[in-house]
C-alpha atoms as a PDB file:
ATOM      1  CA  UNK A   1     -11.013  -2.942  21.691  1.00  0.00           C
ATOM      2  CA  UNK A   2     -10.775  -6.301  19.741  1.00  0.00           C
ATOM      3  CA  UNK A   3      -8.166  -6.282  16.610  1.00  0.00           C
ATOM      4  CA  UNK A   4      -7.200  -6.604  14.057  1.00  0.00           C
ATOM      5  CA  UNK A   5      -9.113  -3.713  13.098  1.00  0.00           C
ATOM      6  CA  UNK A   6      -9.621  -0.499  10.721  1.00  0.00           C
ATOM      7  CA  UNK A   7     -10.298   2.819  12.304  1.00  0.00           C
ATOM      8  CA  UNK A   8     -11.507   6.015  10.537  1.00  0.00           C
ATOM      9  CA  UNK A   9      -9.814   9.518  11.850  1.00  0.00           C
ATOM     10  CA  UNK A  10     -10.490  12.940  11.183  1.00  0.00           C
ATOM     11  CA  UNK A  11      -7.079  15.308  10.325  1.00  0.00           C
ATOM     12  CA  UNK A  12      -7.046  18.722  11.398  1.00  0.00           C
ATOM     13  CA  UNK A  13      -7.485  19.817   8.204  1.00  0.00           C
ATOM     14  CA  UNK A  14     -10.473  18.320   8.045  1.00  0.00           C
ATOM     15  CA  UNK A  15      -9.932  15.352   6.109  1.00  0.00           C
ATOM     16  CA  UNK A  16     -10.289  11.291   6.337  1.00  0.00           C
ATOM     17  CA  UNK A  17      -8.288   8.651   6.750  1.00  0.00           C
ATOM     18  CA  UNK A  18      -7.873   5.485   8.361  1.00  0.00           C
ATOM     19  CA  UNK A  19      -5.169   3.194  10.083  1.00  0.00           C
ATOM     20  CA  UNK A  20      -5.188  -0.366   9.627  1.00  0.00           C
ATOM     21  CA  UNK A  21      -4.284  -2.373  13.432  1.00  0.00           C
ATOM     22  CA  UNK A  22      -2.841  -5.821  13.704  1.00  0.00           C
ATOM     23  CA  UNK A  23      -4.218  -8.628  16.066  1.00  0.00           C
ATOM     24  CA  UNK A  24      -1.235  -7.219  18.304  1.00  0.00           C
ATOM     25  CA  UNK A  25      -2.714  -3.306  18.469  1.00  0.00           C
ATOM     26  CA  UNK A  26       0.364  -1.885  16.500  1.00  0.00           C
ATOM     27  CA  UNK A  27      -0.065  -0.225  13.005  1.00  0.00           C
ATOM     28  CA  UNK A  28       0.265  -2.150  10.116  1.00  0.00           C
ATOM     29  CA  UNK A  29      -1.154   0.562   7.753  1.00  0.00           C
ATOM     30  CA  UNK A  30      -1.980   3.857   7.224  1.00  0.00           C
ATOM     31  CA  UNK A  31      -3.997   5.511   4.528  1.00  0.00           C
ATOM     32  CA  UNK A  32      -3.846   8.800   1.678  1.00  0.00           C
ATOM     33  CA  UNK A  33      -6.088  11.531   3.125  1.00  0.00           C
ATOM     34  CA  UNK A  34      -9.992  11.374   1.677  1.00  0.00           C
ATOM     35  CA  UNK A  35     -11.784  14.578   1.354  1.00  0.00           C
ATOM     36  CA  UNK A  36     -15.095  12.881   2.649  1.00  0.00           C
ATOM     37  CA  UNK A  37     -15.892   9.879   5.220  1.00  0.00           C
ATOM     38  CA  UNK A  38     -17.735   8.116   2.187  1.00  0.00           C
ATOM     39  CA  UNK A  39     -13.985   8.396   0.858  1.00  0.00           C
ATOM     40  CA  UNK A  40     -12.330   6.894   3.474  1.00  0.00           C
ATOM     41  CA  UNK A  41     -14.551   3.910   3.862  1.00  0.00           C
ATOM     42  CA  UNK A  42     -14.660   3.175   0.033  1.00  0.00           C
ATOM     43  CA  UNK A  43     -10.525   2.736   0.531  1.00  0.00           C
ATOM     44  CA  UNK A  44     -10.996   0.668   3.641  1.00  0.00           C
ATOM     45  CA  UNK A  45     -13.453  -1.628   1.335  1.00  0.00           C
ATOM     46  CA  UNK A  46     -10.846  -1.775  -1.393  1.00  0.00           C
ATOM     47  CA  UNK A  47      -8.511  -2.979   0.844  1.00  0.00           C
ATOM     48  CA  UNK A  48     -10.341  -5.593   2.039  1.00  0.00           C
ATOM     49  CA  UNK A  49     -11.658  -6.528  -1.377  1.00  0.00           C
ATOM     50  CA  UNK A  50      -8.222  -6.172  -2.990  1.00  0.00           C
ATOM     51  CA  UNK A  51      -5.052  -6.957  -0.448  1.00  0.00           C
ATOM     52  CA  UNK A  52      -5.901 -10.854  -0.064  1.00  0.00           C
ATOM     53  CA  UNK A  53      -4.889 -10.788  -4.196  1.00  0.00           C
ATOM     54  CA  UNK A  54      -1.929  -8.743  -3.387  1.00  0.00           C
ATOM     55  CA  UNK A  55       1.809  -9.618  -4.398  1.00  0.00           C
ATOM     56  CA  UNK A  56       4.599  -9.433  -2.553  1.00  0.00           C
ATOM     57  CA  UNK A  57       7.506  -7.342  -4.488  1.00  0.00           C
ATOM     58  CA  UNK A  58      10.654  -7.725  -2.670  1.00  0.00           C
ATOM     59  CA  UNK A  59      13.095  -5.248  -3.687  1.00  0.00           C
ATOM     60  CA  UNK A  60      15.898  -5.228  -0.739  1.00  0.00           C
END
């Protein structure tokens, strides 16, 4: 299994989402529940389009 890595589940209600991995294996992310795969992999795609022009709000 080679990270860092996206990977699509299925919910036992039936819906999508997906969990973002680090290089390390842990978690870094977890997604809102898509009611289709197509869903799910259009959010993974904005992520990867869209975080690299994310800010950082610190609010602690």
């Amino acid at each position: 299994m080679a990270y860092p890595k996206f990977v699509i589940k299925k919910s036992t209600n039936d819906r999508f989402y997906f969990n973002l991995y680090a290089a390390n294996g842990q978690i870094i992310a977890n997604s809102e529940m898509y009611s289709t795969k197509q869903g799910c992999q259009n959010g993974i795609n904005s992520v990867k389009t869209n975080a690299p022009e994310a800010e950082i709000e610190d609010l602690s």
